[in-house]
PDB file of N, CA and C in Angstrom:
ATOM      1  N   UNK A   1       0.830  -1.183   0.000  1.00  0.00           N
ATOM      2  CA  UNK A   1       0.000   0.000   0.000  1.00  0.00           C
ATOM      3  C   UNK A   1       0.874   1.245   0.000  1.00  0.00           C
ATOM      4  N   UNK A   2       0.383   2.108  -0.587  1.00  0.00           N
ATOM      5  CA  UNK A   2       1.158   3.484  -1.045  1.00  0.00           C
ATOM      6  C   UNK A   2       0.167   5.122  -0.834  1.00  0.00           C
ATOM      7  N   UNK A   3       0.370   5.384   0.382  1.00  0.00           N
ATOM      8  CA  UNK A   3      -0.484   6.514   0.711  1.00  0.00           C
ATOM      9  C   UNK A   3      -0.472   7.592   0.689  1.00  0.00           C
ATOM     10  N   UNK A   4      -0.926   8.780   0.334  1.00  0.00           N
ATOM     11  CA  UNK A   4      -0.733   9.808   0.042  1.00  0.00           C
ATOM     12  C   UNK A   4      -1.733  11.213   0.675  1.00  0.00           C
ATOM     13  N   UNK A   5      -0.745  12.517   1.003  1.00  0.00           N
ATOM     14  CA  UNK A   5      -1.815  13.293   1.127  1.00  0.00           C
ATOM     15  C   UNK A   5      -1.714  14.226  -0.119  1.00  0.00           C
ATOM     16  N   UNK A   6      -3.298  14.599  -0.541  1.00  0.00           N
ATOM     17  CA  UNK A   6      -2.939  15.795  -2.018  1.00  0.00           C
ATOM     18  C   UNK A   6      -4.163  16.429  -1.868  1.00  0.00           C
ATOM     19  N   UNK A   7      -3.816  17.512  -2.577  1.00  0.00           N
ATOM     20  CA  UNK A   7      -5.276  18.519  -2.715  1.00  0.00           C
ATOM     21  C   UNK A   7      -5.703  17.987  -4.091  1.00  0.00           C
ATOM     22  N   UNK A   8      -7.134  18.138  -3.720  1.00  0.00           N
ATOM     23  CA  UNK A   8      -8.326  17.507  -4.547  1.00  0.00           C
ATOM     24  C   UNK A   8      -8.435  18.247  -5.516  1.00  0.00           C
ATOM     25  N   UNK A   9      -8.273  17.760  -6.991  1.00  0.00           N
ATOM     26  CA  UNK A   9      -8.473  18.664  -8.172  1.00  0.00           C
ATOM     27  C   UNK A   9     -10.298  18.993  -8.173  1.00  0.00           C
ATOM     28  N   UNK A  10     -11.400  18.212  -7.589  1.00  0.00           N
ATOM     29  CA  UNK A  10     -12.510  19.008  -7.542  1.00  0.00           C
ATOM     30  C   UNK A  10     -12.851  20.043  -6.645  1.00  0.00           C
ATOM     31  N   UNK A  11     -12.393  20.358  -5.614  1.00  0.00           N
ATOM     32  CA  UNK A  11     -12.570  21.125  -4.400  1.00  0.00           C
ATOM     33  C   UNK A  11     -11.607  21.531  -3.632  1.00  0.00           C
ATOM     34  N   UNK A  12     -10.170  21.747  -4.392  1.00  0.00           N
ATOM     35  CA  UNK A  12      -9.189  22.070  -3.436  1.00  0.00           C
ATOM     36  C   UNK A  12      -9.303  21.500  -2.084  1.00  0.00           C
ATOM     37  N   UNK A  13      -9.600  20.520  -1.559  1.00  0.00           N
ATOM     38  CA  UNK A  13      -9.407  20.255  -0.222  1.00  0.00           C
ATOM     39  C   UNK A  13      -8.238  19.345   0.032  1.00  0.00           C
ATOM     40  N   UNK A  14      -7.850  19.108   1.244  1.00  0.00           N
ATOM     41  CA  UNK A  14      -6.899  18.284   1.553  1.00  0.00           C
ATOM     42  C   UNK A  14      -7.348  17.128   1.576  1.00  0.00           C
ATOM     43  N   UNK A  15      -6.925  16.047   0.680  1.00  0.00           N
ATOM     44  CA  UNK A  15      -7.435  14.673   1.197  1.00  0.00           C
ATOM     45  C   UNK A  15      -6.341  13.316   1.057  1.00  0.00           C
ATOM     46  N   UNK A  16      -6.652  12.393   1.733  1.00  0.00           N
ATOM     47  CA  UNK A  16      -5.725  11.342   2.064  1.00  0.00           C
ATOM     48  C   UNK A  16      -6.262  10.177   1.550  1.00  0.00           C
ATOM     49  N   UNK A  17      -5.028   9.611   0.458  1.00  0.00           N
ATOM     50  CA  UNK A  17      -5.991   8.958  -0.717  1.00  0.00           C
ATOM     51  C   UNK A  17      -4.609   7.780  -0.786  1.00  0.00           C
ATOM     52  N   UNK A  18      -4.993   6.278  -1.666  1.00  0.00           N
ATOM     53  CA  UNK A  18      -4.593   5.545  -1.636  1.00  0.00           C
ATOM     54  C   UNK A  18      -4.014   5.338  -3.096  1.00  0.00           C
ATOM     55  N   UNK A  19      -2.762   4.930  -3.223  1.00  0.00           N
ATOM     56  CA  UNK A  19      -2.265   5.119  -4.531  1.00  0.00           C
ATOM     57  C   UNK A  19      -2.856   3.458  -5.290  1.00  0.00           C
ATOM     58  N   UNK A  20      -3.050   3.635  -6.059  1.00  0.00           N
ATOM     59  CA  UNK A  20      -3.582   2.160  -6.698  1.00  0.00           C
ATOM     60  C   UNK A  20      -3.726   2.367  -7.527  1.00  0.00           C
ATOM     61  N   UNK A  21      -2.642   1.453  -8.532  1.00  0.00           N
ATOM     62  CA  UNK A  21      -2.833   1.179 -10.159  1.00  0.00           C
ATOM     63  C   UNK A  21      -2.609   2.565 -10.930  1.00  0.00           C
ATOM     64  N   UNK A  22      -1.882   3.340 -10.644  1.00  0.00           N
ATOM     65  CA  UNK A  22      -2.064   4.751 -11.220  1.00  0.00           C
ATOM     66  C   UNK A  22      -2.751   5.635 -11.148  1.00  0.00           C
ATOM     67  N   UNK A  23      -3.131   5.497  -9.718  1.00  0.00           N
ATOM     68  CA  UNK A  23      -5.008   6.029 -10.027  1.00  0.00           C
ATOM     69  C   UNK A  23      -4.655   6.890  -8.314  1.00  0.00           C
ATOM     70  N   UNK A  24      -5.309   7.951  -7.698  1.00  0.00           N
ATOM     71  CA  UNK A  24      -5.402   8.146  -6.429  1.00  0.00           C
ATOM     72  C   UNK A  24      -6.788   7.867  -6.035  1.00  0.00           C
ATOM     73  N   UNK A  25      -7.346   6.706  -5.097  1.00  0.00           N
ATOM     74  CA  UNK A  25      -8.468   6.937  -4.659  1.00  0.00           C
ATOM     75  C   UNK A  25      -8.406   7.313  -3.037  1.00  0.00           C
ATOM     76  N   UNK A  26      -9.433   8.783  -3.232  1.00  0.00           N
ATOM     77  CA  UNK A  26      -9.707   9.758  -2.294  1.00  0.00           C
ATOM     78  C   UNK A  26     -10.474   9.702  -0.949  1.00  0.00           C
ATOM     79  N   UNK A  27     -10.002   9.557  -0.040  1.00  0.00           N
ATOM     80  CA  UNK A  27     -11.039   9.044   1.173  1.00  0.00           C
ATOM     81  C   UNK A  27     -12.069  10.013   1.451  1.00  0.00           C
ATOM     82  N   UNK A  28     -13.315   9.626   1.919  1.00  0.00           N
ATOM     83  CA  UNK A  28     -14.137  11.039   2.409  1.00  0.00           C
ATOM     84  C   UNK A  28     -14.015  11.144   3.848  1.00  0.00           C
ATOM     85  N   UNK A  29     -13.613  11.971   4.029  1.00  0.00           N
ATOM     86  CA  UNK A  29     -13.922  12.769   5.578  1.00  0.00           C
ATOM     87  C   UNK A  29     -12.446  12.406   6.052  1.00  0.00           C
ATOM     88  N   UNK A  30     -11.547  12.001   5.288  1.00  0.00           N
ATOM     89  CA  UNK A  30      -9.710  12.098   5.975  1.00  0.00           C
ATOM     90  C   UNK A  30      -9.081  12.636   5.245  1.00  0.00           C
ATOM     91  N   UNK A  31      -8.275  13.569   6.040  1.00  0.00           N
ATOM     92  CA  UNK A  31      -7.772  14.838   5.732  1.00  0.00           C
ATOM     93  C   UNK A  31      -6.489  15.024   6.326  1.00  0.00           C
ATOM     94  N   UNK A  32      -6.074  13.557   7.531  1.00  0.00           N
ATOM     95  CA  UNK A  32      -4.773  13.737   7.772  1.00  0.00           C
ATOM     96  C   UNK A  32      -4.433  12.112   7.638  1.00  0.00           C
ATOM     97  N   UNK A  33      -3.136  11.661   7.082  1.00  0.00           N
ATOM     98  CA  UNK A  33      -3.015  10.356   7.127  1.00  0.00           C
ATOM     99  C   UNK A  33      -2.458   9.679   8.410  1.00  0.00           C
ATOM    100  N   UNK A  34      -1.724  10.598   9.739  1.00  0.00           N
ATOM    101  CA  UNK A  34      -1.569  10.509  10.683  1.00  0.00           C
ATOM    102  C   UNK A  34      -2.642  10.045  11.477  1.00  0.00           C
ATOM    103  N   UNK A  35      -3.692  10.121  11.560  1.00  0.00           N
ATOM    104  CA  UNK A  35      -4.927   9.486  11.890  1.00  0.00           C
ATOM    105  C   UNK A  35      -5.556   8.150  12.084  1.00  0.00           C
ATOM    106  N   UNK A  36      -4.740   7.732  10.602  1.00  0.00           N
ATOM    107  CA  UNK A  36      -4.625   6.636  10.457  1.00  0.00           C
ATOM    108  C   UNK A  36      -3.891   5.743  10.614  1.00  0.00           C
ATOM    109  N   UNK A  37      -2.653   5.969  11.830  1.00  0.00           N
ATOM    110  CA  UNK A  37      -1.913   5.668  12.270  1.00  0.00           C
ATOM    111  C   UNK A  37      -1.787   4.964  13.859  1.00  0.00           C
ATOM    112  N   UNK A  38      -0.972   4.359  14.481  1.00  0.00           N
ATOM    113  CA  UNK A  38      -1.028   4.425  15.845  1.00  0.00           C
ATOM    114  C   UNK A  38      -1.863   2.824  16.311  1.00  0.00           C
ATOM    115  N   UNK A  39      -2.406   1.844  15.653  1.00  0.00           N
ATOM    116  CA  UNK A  39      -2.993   0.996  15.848  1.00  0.00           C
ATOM    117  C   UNK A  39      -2.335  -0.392  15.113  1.00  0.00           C
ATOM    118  N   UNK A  40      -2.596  -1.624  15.705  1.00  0.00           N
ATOM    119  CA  UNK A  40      -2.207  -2.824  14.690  1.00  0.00           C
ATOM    120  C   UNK A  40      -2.677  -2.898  13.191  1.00  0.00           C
ATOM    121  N   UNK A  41      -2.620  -1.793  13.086  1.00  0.00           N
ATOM    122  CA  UNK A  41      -3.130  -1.680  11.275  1.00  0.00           C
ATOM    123  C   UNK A  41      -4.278  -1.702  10.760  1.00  0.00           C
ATOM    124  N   UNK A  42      -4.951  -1.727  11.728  1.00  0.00           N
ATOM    125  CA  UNK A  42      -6.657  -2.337  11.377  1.00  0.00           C
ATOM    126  C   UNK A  42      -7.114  -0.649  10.863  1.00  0.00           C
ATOM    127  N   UNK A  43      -6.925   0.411  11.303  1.00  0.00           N
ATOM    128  CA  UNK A  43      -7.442   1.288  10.769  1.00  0.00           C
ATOM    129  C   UNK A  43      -7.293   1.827   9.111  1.00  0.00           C
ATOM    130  N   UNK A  44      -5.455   1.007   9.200  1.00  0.00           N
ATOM    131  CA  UNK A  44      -5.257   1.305   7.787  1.00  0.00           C
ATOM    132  C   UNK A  44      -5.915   0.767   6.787  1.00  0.00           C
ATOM    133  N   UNK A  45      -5.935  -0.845   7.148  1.00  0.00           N
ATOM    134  CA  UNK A  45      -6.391  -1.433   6.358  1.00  0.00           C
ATOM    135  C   UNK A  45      -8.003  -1.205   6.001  1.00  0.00           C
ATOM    136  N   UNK A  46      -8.708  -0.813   7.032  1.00  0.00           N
ATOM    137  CA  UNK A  46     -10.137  -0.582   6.432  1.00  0.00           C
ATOM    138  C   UNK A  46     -10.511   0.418   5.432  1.00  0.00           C
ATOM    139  N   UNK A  47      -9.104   1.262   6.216  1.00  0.00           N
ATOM    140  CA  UNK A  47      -9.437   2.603   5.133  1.00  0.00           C
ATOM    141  C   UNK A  47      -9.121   2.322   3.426  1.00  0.00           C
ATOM    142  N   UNK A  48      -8.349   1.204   3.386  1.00  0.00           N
ATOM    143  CA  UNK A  48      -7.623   1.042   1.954  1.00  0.00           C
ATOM    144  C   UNK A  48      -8.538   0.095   1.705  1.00  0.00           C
ATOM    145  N   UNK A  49      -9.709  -0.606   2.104  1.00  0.00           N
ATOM    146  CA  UNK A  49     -10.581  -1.022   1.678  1.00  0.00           C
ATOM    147  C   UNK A  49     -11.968  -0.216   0.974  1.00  0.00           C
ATOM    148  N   UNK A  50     -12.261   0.885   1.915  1.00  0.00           N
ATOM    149  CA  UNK A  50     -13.137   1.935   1.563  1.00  0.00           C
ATOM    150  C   UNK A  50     -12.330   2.946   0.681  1.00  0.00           C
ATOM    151  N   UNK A  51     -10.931   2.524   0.747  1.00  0.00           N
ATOM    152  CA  UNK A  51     -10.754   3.714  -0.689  1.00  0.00           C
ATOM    153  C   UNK A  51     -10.792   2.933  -2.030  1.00  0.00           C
ATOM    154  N   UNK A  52     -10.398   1.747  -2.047  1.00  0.00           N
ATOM    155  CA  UNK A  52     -10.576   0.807  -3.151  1.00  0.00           C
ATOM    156  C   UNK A  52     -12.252   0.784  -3.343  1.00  0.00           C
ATOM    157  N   UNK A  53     -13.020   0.201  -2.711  1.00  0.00           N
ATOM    158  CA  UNK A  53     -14.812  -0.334  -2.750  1.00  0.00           C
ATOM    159  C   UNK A  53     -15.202   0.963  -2.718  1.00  0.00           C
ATOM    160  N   UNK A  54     -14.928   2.087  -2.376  1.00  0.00           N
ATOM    161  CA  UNK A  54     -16.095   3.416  -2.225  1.00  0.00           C
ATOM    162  C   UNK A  54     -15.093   4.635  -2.104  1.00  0.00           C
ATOM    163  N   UNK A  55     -14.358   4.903  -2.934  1.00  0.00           N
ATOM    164  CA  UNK A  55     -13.411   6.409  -3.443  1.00  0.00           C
ATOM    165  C   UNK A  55     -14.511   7.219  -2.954  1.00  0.00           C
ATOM    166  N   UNK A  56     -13.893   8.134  -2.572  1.00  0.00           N
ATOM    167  CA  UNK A  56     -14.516   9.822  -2.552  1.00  0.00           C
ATOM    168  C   UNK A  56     -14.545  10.222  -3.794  1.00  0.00           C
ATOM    169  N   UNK A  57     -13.501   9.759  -4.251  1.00  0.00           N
ATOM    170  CA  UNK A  57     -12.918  10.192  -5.823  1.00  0.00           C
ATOM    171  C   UNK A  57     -11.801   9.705  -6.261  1.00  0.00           C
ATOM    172  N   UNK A  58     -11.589   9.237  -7.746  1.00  0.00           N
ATOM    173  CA  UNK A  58     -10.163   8.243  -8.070  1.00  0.00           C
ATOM    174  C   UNK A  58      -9.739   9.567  -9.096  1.00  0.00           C
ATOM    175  N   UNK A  59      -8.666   9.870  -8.964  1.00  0.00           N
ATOM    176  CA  UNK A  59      -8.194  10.642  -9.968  1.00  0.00           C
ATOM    177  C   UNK A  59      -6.648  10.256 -10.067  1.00  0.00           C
ATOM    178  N   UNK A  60      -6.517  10.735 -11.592  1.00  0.00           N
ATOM    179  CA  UNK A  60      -5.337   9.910 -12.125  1.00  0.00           C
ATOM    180  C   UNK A  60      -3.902  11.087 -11.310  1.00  0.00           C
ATOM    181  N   UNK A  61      -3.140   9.958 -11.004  1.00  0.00           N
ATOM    182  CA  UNK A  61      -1.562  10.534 -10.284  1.00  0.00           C
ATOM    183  C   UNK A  61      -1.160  11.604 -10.566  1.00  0.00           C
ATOM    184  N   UNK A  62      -0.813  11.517 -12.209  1.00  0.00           N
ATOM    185  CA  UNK A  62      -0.645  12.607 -13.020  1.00  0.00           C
ATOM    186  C   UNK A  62      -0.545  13.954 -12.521  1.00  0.00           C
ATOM    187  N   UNK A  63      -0.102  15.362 -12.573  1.00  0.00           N
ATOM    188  CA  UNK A  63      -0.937  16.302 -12.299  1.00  0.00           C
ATOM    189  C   UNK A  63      -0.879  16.439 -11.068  1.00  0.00           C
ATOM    190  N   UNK A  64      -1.845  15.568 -10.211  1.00  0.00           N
ATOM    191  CA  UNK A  64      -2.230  16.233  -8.630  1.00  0.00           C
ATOM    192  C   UNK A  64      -1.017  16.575  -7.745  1.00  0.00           C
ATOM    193  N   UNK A  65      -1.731  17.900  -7.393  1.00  0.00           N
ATOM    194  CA  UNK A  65      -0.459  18.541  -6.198  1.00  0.00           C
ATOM    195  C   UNK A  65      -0.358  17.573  -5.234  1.00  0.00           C
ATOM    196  N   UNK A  66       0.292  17.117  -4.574  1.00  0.00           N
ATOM    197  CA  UNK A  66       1.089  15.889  -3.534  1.00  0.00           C
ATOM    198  C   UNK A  66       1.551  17.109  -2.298  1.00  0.00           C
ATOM    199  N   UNK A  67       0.838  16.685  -1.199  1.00  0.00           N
ATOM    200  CA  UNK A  67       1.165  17.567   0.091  1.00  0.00           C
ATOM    201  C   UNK A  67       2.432  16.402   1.198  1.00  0.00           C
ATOM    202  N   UNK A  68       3.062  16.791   2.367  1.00  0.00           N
ATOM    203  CA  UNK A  68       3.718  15.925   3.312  1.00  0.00           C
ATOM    204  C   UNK A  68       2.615  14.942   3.458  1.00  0.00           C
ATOM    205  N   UNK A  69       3.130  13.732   3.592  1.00  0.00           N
ATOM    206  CA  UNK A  69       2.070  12.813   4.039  1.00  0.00           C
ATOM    207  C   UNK A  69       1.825  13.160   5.462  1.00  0.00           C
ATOM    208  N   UNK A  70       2.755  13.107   6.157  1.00  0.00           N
ATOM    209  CA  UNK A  70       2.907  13.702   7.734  1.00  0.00           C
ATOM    210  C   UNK A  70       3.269  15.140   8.040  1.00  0.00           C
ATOM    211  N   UNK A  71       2.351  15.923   8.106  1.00  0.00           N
ATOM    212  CA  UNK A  71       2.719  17.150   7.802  1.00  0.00           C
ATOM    213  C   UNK A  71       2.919  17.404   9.615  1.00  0.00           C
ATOM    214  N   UNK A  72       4.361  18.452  10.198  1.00  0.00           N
ATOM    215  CA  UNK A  72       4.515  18.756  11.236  1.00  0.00           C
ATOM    216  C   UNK A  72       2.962  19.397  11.603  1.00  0.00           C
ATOM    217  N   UNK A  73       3.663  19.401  12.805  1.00  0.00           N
ATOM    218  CA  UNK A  73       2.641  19.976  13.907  1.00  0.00           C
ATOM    219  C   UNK A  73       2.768  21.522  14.228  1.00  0.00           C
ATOM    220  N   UNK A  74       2.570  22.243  14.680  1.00  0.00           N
ATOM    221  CA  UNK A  74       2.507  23.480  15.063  1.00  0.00           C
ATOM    222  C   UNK A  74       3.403  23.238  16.839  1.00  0.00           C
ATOM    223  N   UNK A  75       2.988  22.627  17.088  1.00  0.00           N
ATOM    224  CA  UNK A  75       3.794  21.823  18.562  1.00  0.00           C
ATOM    225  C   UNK A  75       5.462  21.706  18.354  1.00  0.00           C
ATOM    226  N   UNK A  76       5.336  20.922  17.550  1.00  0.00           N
ATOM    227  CA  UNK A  76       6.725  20.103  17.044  1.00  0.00           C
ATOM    228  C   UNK A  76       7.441  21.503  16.513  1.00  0.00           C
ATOM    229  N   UNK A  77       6.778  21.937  15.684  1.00  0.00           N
ATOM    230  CA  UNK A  77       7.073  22.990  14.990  1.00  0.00           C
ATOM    231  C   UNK A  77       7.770  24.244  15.419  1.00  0.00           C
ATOM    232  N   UNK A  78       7.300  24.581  17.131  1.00  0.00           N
ATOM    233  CA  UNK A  78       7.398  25.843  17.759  1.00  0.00           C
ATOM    234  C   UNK A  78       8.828  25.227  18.683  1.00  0.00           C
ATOM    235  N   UNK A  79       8.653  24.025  18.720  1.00  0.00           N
ATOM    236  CA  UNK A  79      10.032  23.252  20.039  1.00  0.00           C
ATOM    237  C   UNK A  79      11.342  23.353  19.209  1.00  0.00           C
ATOM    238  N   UNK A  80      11.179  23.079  17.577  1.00  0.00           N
ATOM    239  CA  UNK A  80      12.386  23.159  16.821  1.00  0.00           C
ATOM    240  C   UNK A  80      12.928  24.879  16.950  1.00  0.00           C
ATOM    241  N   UNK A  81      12.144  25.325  16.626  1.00  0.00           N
ATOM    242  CA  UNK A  81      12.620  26.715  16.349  1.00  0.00           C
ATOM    243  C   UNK A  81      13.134  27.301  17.625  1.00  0.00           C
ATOM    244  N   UNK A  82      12.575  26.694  18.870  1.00  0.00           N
ATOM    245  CA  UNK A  82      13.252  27.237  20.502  1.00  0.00           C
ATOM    246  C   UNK A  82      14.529  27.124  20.279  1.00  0.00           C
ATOM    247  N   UNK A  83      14.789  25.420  19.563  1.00  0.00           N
ATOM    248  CA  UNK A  83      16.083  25.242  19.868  1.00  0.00           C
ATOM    249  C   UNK A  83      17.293  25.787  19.007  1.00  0.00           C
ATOM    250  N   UNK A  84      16.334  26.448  17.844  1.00  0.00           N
ATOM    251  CA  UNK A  84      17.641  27.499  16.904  1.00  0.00           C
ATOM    252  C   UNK A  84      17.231  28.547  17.366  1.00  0.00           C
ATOM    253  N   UNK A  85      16.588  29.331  18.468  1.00  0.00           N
ATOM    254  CA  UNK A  85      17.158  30.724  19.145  1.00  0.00           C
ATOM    255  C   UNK A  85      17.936  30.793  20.069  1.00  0.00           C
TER     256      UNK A  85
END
């Protein structure tokens, strides 16, 4: 499995979509792939089931803007910069 976060060529939104066959299929209502993280896999795997059986939307690789899959935190974010002042 090959996961991805990208903005949606129908609605600019952020979404977290499953790479398959050349194709991105788009989850509905996940927007961070970190989410989907943190468990014996069972969350992943359902989700790569509902993105295969029921896309939000499949759109081809091609083209789509590609965001961090794990995008920092604002947390993480503010502790790095302490430590370069």
């Amino acid at each position: 499995m090959r996961w991805c976060t990208y903005v949606s060529p129908a609605d600019s939104a952020e979404r977290v979509g499953l790479l398959h066959e050349g194709q991105i299929h788009g989850l509905a209502g996940e927007s961070r792939l970190v989410d989907l993280l943190g468990d014996d896999g069972e969350r992943m795997a359902e989700a790569a089931e509902r993105a295969v059986g029921d896309p939000a939307e499949v759109v081809a690789e091609e083209g789509v803007r590609f965001l961090a899959p794990v995008p920092r935190s604002e947390e993480h974010t503010s502790e790095l910069q302490s430590h370069h002042d």
